[in-house]
Protein backbone atom coordinates (compact mmCIF):
# COMPACT_ATOMS: atom_id res chain seq x y z
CA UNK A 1 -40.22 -76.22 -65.20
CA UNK A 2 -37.55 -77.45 -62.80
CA UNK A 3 -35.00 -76.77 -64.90
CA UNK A 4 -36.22 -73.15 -65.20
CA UNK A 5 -36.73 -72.87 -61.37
CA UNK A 6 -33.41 -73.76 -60.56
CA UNK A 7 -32.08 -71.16 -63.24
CA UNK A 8 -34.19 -68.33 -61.74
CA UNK A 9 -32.78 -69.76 -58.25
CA UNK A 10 -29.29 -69.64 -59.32
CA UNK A 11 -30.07 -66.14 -60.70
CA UNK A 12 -31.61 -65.29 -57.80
CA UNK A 13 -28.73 -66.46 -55.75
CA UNK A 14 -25.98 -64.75 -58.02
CA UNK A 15 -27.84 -61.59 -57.69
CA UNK A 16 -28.52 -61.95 -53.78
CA UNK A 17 -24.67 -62.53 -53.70
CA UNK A 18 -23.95 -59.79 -55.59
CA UNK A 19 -26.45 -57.41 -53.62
CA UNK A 20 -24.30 -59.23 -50.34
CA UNK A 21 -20.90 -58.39 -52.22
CA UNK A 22 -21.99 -54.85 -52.51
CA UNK A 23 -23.25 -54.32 -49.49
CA UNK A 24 -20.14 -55.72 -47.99
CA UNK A 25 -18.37 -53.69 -49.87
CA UNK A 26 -20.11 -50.74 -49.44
CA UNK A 27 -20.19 -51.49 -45.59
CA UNK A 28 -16.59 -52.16 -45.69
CA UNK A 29 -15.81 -48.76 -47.65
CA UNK A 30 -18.13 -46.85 -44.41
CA UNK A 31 -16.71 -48.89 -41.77
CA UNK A 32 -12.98 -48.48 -43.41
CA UNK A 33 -13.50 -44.65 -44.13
CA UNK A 34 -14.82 -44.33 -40.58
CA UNK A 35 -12.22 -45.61 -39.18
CA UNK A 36 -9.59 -43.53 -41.46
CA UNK A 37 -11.46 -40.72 -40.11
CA UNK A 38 -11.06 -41.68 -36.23
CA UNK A 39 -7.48 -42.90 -37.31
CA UNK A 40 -6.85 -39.17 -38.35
CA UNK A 41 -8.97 -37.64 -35.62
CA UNK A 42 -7.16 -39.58 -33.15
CA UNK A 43 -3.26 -39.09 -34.18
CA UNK A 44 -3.96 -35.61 -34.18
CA UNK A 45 -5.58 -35.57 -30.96
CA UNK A 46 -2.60 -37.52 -29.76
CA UNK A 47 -0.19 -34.54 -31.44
CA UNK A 48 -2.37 -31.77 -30.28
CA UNK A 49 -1.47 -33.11 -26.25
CA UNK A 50 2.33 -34.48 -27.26
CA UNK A 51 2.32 -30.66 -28.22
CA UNK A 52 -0.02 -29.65 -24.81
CA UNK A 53 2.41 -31.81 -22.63
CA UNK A 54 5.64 -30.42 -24.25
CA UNK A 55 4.83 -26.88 -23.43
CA UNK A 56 3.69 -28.19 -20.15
CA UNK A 57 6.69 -29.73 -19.37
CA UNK A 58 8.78 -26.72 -20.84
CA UNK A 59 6.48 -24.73 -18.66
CA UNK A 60 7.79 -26.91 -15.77
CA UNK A 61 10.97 -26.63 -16.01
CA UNK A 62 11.22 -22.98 -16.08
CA UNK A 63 9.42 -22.39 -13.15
CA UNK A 64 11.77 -25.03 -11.63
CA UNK A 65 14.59 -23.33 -12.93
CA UNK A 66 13.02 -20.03 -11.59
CA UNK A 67 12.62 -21.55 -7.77
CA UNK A 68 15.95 -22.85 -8.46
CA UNK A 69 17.16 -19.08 -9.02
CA UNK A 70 15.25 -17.51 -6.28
CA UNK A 71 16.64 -19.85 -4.27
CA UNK A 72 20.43 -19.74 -5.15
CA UNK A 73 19.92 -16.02 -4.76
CA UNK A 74 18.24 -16.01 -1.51
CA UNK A 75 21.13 -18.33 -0.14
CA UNK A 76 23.75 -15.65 -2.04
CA UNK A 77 22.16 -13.01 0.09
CA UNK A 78 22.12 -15.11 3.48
CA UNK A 79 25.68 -15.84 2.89
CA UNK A 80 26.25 -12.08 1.99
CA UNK A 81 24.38 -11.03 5.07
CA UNK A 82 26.12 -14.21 7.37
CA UNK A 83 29.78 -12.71 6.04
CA UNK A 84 28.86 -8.97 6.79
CA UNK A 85 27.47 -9.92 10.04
CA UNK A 86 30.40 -11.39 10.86
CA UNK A 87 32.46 -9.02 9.76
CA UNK A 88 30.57 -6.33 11.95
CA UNK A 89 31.35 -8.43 15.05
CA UNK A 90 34.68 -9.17 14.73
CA UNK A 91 35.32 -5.18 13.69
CA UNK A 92 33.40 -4.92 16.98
CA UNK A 93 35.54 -6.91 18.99
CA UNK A 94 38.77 -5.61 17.32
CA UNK A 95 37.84 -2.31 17.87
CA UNK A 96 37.75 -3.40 21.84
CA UNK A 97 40.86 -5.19 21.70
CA UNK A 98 42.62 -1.88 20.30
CA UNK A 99 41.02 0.14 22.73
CA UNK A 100 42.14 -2.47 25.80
CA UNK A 101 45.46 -2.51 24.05
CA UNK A 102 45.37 1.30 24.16
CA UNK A 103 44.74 1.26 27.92
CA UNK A 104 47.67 -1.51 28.58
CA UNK A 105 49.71 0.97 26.70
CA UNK A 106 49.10 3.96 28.75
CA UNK A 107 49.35 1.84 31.73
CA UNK A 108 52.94 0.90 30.45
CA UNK A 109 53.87 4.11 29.67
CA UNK A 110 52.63 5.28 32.93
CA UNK A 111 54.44 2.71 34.67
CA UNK A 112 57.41 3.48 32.47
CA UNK A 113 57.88 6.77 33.91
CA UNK A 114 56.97 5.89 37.30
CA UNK A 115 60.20 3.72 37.11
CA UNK A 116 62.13 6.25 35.53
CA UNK A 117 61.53 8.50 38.60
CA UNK A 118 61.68 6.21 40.88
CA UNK A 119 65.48 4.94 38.79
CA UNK A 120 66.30 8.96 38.96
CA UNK A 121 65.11 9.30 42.26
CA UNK A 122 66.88 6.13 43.43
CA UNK A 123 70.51 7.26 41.73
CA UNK A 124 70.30 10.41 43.08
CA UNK A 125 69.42 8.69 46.83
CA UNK A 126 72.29 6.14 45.90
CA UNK A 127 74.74 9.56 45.07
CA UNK A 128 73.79 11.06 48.38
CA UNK A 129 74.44 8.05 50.58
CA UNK A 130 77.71 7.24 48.67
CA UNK A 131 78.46 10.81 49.58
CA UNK A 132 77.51 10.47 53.45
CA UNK A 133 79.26 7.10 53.12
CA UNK A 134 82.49 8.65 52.09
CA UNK A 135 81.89 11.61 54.75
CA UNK A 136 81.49 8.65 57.65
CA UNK A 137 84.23 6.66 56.47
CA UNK A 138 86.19 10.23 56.48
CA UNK A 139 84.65 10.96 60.12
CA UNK A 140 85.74 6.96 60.76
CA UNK A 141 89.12 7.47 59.78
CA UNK A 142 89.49 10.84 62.08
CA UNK A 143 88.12 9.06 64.59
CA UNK A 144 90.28 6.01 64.11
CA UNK A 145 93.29 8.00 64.05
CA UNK A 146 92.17 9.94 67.22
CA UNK A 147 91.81 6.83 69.17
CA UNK A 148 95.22 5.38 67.54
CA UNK A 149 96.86 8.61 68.89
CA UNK A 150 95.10 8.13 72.43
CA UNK A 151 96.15 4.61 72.58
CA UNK A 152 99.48 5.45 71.90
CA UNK A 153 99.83 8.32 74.54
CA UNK A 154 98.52 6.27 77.29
């Protein structure tokens, strides 16, 4: 009877193991395809924000690139502004310049024929008394002689 209990115990061990080796199995086969499933659920999470963040950053860097236009073009139109400002002044102050260069001009001219007058009126003062110069040196010489004449009748 021992002999018989010990055969139904090894039987009875053989199938408990093989009841253990399929449950392992089968537990191992869930477990496994459970975690093949959060495997795959989880790379493709991981692609679907690679592929969020990419556009993200794409999105980024236009709008960077965009502030980066706006402002190159807003200093473009400073410097444009700056320049024609600058050119308005100095037409400004060229535009007095000429006008005060005008007036010295005048004023030369003026002054020009002031002198010219004054150069005619001057020769023409310098003809006369060379003339009454002559006539007193001609009056002199009279006179001289008169008195040369006297001198020698006395």
């Amino acid at each position: 009877v021992r002999r018989l209990n010990q055969r139904e115990v090894n039987q009875n061990n053989t199938l408990e193991i093989h009841k253990l080796k399929h449950q392992y199995q089968t537990w191992y086969c869930n477990i496994k395809g459970s975690l093949d499933v959060d495997l795959t659920s989880f790379e493709e999470s991981c692609e679907l924000q690679h592929s969020d963040l990419k556009k993200a950053l794409h999105t980024k860097r236009i709008e960077e690139l965009e502030l980066i236009i706006i402002r190159q073009n807003s200093c473009i139109i400073d410097l444009v502004q700056s320049h024609k400002n600058h050119i308005e002044k100095s037409m400004v102050r060229f535009e007095r310049i000429d006008k005060e260069q005008q007036i010295h001009l005048q004023d030369l001219q003026a002054e020009i024929r002031r002198l010219k007058r004054n150069s005619v009126q001057n020769l023409h003062n310098s003809e006369v008394l060379t003339k009454e110069n002559a006539d007193g040196n001609k009056e002199l010489e009279i006179c001289l002689k008169k008195v040369s004449k006297s001198c020698t009748d006395i």
